[in-house]
C-alpha atoms as a PDB file:
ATOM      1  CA  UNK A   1       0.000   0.000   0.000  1.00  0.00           C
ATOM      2  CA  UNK A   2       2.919   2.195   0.534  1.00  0.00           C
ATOM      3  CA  UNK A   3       4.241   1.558  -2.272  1.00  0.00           C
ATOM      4  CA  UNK A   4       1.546   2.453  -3.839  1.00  0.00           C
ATOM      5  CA  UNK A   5       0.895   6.050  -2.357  1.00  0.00           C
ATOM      6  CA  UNK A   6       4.495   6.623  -3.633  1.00  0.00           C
ATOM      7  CA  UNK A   7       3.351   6.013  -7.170  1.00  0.00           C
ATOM      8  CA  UNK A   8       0.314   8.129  -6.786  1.00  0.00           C
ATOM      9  CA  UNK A   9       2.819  10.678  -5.755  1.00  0.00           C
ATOM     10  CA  UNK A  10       5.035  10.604  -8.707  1.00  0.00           C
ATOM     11  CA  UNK A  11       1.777  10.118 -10.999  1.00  0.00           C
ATOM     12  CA  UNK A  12       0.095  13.723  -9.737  1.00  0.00           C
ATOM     13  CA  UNK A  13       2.704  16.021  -9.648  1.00  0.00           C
ATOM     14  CA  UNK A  14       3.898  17.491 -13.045  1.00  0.00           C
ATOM     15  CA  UNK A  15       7.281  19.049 -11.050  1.00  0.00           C
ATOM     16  CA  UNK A  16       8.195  15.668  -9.523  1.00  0.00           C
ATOM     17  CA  UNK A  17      10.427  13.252 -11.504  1.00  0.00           C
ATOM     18  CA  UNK A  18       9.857   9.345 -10.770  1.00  0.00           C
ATOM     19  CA  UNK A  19      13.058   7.518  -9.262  1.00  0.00           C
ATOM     20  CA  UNK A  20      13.041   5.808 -13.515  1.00  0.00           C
ATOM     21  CA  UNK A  21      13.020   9.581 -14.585  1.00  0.00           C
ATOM     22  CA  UNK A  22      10.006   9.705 -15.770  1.00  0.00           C
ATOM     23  CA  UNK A  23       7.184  12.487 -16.041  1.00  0.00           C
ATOM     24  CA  UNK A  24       3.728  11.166 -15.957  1.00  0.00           C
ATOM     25  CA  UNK A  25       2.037  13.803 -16.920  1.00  0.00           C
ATOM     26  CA  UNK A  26       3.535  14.344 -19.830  1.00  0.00           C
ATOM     27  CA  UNK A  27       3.243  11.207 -20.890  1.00  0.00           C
ATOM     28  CA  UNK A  28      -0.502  11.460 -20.314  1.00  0.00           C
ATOM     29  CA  UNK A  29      -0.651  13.871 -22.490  1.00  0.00           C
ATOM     30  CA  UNK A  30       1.110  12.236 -25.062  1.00  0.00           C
ATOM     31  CA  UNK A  31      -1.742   9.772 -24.911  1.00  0.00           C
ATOM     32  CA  UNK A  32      -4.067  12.351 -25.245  1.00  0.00           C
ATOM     33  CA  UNK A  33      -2.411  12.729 -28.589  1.00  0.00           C
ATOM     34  CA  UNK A  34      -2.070   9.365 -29.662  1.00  0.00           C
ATOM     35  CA  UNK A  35      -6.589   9.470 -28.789  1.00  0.00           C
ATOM     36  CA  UNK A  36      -7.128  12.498 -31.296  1.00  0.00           C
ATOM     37  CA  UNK A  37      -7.457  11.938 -35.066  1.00  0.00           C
ATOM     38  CA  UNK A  38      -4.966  11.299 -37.763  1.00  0.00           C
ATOM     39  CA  UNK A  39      -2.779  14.109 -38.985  1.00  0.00           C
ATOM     40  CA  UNK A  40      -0.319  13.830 -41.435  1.00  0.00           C
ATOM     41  CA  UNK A  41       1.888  16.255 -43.128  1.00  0.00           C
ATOM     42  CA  UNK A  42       4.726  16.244 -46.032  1.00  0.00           C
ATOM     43  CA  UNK A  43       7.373  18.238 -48.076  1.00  0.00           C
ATOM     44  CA  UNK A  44       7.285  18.234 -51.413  1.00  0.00           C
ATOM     45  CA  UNK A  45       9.190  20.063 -54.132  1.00  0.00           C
ATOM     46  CA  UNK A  46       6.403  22.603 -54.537  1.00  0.00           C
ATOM     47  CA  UNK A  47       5.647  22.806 -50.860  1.00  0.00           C
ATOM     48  CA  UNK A  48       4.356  21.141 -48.168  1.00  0.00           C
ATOM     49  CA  UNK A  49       0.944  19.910 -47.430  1.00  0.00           C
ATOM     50  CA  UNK A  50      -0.963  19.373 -44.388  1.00  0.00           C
ATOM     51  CA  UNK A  51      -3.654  16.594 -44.046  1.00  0.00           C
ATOM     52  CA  UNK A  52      -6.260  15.841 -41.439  1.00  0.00           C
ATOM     53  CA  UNK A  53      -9.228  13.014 -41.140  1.00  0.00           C
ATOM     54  CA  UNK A  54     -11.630  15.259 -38.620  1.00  0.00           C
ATOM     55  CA  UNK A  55     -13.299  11.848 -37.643  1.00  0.00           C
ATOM     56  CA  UNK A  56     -17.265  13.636 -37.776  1.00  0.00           C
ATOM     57  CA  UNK A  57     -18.816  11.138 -35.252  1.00  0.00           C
ATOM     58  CA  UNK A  58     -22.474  12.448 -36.051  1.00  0.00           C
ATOM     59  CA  UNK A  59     -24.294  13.491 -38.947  1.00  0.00           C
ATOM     60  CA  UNK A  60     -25.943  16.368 -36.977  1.00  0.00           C
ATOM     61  CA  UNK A  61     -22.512  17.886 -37.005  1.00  0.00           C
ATOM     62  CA  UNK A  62     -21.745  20.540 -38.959  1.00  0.00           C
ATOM     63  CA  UNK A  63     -18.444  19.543 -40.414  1.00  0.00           C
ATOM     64  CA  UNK A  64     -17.611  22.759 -41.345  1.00  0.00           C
ATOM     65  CA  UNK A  65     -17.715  23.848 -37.357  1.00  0.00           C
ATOM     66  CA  UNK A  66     -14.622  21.072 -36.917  1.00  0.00           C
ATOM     67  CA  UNK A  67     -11.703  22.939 -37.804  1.00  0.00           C
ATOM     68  CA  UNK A  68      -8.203  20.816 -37.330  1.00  0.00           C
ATOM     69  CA  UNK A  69      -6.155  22.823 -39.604  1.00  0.00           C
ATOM     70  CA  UNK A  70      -4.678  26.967 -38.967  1.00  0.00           C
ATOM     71  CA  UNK A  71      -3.383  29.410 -40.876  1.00  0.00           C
ATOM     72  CA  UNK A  72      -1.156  31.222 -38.618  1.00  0.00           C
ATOM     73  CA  UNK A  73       0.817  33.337 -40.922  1.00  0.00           C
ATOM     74  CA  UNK A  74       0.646  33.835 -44.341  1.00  0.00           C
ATOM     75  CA  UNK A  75       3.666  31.562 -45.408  1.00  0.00           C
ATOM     76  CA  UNK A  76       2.239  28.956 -42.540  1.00  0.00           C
ATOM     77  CA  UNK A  77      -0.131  26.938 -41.639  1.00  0.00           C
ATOM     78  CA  UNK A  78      -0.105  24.186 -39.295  1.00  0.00           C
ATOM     79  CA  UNK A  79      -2.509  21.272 -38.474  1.00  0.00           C
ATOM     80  CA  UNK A  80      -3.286  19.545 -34.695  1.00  0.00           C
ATOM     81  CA  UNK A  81      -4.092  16.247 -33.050  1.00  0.00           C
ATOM     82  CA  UNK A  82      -5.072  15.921 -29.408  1.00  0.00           C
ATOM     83  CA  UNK A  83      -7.433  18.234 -26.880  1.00  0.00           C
ATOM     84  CA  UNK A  84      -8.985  20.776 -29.704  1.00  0.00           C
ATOM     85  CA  UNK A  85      -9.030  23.713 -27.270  1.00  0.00           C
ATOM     86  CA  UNK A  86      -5.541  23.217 -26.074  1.00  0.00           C
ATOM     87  CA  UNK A  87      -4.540  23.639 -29.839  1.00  0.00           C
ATOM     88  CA  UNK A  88      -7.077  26.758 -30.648  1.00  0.00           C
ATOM     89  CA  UNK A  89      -4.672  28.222 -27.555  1.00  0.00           C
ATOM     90  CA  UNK A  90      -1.771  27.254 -29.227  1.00  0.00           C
ATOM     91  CA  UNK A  91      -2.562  28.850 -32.511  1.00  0.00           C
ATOM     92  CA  UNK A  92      -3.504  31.934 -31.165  1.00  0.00           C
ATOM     93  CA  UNK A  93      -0.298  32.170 -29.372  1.00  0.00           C
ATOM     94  CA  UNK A  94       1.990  31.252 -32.764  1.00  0.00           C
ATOM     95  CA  UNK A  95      -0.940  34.122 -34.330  1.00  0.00           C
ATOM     96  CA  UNK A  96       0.721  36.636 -31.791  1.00  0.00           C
ATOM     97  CA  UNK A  97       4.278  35.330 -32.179  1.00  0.00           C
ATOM     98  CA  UNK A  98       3.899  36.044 -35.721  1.00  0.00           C
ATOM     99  CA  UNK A  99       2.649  39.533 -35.442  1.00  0.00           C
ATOM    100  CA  UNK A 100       4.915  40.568 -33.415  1.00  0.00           C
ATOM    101  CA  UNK A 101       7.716  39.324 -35.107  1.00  0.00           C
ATOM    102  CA  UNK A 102       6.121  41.664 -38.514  1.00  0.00           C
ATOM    103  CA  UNK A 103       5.627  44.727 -36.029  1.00  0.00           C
ATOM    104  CA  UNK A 104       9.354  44.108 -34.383  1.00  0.00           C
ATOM    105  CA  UNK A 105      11.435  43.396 -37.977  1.00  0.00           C
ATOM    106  CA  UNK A 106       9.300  44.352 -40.464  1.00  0.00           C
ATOM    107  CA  UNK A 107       9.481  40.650 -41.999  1.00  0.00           C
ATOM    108  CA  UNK A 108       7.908  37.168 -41.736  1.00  0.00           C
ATOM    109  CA  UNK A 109       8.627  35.097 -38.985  1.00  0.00           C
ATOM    110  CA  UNK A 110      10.946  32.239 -39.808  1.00  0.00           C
ATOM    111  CA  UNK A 111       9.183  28.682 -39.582  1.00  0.00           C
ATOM    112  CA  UNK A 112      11.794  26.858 -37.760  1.00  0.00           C
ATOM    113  CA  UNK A 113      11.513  30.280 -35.109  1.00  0.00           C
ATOM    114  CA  UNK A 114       7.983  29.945 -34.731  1.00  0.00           C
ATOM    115  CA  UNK A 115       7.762  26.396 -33.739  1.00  0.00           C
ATOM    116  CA  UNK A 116      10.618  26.488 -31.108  1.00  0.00           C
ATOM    117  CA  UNK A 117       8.680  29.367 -29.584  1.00  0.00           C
ATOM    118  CA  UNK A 118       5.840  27.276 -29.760  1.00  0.00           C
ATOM    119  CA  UNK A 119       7.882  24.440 -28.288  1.00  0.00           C
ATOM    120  CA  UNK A 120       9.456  27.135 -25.540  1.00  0.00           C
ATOM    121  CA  UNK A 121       5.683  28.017 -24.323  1.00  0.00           C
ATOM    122  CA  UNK A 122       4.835  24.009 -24.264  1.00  0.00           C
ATOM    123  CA  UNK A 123       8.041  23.373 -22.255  1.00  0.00           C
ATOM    124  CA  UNK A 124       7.394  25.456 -19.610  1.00  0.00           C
ATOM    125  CA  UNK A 125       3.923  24.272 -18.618  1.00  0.00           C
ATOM    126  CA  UNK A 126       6.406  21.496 -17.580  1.00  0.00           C
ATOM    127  CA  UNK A 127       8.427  23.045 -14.865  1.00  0.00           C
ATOM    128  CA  UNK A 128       5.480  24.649 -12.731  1.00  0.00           C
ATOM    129  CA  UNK A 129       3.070  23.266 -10.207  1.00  0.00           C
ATOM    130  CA  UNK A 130      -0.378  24.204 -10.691  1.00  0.00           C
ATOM    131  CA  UNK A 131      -0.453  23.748 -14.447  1.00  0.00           C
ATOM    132  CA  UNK A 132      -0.995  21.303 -16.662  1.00  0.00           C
ATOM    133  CA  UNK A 133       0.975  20.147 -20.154  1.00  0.00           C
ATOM    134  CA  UNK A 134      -1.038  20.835 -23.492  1.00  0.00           C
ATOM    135  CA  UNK A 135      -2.777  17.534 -24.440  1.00  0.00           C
ATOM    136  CA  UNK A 136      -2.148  18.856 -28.275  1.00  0.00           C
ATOM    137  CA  UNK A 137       0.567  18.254 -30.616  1.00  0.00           C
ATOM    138  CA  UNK A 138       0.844  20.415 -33.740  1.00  0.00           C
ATOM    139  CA  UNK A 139       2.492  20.124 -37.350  1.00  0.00           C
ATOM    140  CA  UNK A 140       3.688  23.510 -38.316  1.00  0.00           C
ATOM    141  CA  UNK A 141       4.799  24.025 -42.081  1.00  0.00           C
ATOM    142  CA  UNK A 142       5.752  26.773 -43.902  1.00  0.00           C
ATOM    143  CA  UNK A 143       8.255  28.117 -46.534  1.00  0.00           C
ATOM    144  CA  UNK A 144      11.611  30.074 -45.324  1.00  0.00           C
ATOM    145  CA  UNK A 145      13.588  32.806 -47.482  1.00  0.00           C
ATOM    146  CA  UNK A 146      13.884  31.561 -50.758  1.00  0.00           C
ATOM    147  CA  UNK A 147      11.064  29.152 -50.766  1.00  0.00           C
ATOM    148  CA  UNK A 148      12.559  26.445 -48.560  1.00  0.00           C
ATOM    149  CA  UNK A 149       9.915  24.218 -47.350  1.00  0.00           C
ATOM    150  CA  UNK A 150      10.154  23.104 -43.571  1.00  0.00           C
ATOM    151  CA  UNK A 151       7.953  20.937 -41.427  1.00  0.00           C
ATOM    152  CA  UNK A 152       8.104  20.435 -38.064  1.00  0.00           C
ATOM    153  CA  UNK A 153       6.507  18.498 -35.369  1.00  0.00           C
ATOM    154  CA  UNK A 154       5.614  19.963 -31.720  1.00  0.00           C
ATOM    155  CA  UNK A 155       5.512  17.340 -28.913  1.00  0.00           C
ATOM    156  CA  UNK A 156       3.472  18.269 -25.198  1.00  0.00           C
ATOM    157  CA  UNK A 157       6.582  17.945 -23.680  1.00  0.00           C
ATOM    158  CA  UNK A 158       8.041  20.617 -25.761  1.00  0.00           C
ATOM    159  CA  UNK A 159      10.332  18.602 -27.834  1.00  0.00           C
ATOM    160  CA  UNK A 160      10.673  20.057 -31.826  1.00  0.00           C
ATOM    161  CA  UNK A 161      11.650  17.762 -34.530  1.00  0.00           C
ATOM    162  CA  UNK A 162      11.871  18.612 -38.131  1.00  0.00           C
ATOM    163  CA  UNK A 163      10.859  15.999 -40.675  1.00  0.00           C
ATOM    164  CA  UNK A 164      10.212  15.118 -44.313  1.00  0.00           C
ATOM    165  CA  UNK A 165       7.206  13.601 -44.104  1.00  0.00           C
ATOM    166  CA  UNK A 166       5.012  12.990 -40.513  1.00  0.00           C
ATOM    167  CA  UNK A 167       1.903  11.810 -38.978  1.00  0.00           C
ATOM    168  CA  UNK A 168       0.667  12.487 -35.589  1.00  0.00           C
ATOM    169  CA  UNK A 169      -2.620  11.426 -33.595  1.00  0.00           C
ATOM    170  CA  UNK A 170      -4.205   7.689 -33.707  1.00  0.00           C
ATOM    171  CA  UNK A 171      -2.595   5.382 -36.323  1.00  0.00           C
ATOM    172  CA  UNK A 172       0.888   7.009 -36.105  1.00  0.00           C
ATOM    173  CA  UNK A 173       2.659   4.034 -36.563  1.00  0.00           C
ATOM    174  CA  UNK A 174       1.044   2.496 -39.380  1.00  0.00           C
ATOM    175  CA  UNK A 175       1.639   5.973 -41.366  1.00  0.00           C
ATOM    176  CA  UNK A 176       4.778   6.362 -40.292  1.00  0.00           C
ATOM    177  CA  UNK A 177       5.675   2.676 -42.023  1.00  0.00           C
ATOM    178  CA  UNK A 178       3.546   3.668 -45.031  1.00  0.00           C
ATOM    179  CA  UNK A 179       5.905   7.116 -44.962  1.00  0.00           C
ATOM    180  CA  UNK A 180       8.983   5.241 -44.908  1.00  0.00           C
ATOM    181  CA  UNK A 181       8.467   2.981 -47.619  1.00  0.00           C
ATOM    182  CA  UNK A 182       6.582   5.455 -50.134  1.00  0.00           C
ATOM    183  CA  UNK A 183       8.101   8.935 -49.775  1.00  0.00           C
ATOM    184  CA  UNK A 184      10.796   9.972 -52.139  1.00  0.00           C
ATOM    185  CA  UNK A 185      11.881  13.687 -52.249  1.00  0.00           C
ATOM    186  CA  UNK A 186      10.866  13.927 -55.411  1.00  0.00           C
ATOM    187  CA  UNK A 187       7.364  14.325 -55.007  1.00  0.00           C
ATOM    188  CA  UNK A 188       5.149  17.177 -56.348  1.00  0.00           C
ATOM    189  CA  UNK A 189       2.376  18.835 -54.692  1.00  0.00           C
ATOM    190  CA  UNK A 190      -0.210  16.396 -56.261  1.00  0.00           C
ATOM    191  CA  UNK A 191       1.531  13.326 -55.734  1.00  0.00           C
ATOM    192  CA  UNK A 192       2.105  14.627 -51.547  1.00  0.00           C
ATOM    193  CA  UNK A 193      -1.596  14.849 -51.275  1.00  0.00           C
ATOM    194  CA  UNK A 194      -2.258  11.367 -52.345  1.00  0.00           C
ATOM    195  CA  UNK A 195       0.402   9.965 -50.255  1.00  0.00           C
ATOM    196  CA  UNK A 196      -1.161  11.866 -47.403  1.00  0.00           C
ATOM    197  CA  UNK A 197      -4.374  10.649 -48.462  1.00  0.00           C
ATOM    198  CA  UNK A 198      -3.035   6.927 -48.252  1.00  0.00           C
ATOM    199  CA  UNK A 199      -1.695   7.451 -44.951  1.00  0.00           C
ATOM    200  CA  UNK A 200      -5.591   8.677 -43.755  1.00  0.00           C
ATOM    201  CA  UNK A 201      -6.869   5.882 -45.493  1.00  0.00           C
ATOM    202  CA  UNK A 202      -4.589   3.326 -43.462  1.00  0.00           C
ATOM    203  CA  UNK A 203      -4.758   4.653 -40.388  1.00  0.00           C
ATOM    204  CA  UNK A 204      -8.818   4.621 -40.505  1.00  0.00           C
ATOM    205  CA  UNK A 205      -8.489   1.039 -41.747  1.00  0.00           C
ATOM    206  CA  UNK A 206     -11.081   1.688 -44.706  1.00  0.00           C
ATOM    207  CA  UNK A 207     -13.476   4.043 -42.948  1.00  0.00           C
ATOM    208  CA  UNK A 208     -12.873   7.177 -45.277  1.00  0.00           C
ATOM    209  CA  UNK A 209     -14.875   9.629 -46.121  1.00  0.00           C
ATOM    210  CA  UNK A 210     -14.298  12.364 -48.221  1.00  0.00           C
ATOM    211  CA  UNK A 211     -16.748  14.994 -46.386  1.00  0.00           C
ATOM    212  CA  UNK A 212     -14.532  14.729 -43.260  1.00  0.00           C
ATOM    213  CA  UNK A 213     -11.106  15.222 -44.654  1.00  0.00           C
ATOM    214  CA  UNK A 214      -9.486  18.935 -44.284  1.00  0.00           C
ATOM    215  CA  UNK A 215      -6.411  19.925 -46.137  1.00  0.00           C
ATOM    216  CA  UNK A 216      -4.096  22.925 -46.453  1.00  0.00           C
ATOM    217  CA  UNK A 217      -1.115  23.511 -48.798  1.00  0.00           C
ATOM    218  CA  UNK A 218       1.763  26.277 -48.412  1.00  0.00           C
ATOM    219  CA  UNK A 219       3.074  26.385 -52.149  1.00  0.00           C
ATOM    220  CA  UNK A 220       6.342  27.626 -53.507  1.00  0.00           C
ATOM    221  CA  UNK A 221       4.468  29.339 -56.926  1.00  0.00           C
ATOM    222  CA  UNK A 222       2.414  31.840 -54.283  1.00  0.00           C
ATOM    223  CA  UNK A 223       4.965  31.416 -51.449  1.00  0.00           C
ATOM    224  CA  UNK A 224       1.391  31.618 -49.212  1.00  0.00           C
ATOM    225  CA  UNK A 225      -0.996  28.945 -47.078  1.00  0.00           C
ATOM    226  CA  UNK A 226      -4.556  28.470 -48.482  1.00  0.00           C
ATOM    227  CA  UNK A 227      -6.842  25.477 -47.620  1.00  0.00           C
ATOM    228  CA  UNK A 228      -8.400  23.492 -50.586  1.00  0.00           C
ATOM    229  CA  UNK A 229     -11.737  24.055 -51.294  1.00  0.00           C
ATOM    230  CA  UNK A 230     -14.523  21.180 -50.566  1.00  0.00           C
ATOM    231  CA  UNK A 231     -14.272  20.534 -54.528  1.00  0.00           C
ATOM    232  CA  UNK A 232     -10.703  20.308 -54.659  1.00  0.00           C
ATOM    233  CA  UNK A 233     -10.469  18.281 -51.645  1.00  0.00           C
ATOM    234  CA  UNK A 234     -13.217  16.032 -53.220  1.00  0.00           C
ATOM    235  CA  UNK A 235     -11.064  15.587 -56.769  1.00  0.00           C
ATOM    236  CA  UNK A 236      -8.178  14.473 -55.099  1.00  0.00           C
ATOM    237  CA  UNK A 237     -10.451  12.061 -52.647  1.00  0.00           C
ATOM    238  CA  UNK A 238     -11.822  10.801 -56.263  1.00  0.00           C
ATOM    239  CA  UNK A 239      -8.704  10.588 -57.885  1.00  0.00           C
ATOM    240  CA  UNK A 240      -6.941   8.517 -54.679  1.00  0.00           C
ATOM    241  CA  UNK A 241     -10.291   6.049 -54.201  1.00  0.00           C
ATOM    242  CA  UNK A 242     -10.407   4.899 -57.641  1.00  0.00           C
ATOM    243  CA  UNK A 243      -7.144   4.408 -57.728  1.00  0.00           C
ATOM    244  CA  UNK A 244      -7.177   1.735 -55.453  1.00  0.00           C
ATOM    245  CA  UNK A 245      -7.014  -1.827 -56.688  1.00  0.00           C
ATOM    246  CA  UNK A 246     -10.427  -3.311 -56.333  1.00  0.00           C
END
């Protein structure tokens, strides 16, 4: 029973490390992640693309009112997985980040800066009693001076990788094998999109549905984020399902 209470200990407090050195919360909230829906993004030589499968659990939703994937500056968008409202805080913050970096320098914040401040806030709801970590993790792409595509994943612990091609949410693992085996650098903006669209179709395991899938695009040609339109989104949901062997 002792023993026990110890654990309980080590499991409620986000400041206290486990004698294994190990912090519980955060790896809650890493499984608050790995609950939310599938979120994939990858580079490509025109730009990067950023897919999510909002997983609509009712008809009497209005899809539309599910939003998974930000613009935060012009040049980036970036797409979530996890606790929604922890992420709508999130994107407001890299909103403000980006703002004042425009007011400050008179220029566009720089991707790879914007996600380690990003990272920096999510770190430091680590160190203090009384808070909690963000139960979010966010894919943040973007072009750089020059029209250098960068993508980078956030973790709740604060952690900031940079990647090729990446999925986060449920069905990480199966994407990430699909990822491994398919992606080639040499991929246009077309040919991202489907291989983000096999990765949602994997990690659903069949249960895709065009209505629910949400997709965003930072392209080299306009150097700026837009989000497909239903119809476009639709096309390339077309295009992917009949291309499947039958």
């Amino acid at each position: 029973m002792q023993q026990f209470g110890h654990q309980m200990g080590y499991d409620r407090a986000i400041t206290v490390f486990s004698p294994d050195g190990r912090l519980f919360q955060v790896e809650y909230a890493r499984e608050a992640v790995k609950r939310g829906t599938t979120a994939v993004g990858l580079k490509s030589l025109d730009g990067v693309v950023l897919l999510v499968d909002k997983r609509v659990s009712s008809r009497l939703l209005e899809v539309e009112s599910v939003e998974k994937i930000f613009q935060v500056d012009s040049h980036i968008g970036a797409v979530s997985s996890g606790l929604v409202a922890d992420a709508r805080a999130l994107i407001d913050r890299a909103r403000v980040e980006a703002q004042i970096n425009r007011v400050t320098y008179d220029e566009p914040i720089g991707v790879e800066v914007l996600a380690k401040r990003v990272c920096d806030h999510k770190q430091s709801y680590t160190q203090f009693g009384g808070v909690r970590p963000y139960g979010t993790a966010l894919l943040i792409g973007g072009l750089d001076d020059g029209g250098v595509a960068r993508l980078f994943e956030t973790d709740p612990s604060g952690a900031l990788l940079e990647y090729r091609a990446t999925a986060i949410g449920a069905g990480r693992g199966e994407v990430m094998e699909l990822f491994e085996e398919k992606y080639s650098d040499g991929l246009d903006l077309d040919g991202a999109i489907r291989l983000g669209l096999e990765g949602l179709f994997v990690s659903s395991e069949g249960g895709f549905d065009r209505v629910t899938v949400e997709c965003g695009v930072i392209e080299v040609s306009t150097g700026r984020f837009r989000k497909l339109s239903e119809e476009e989104v639709s096309s390339h949901v077309k295009a992917f399902l009949e291309s499947l062997p039958e």
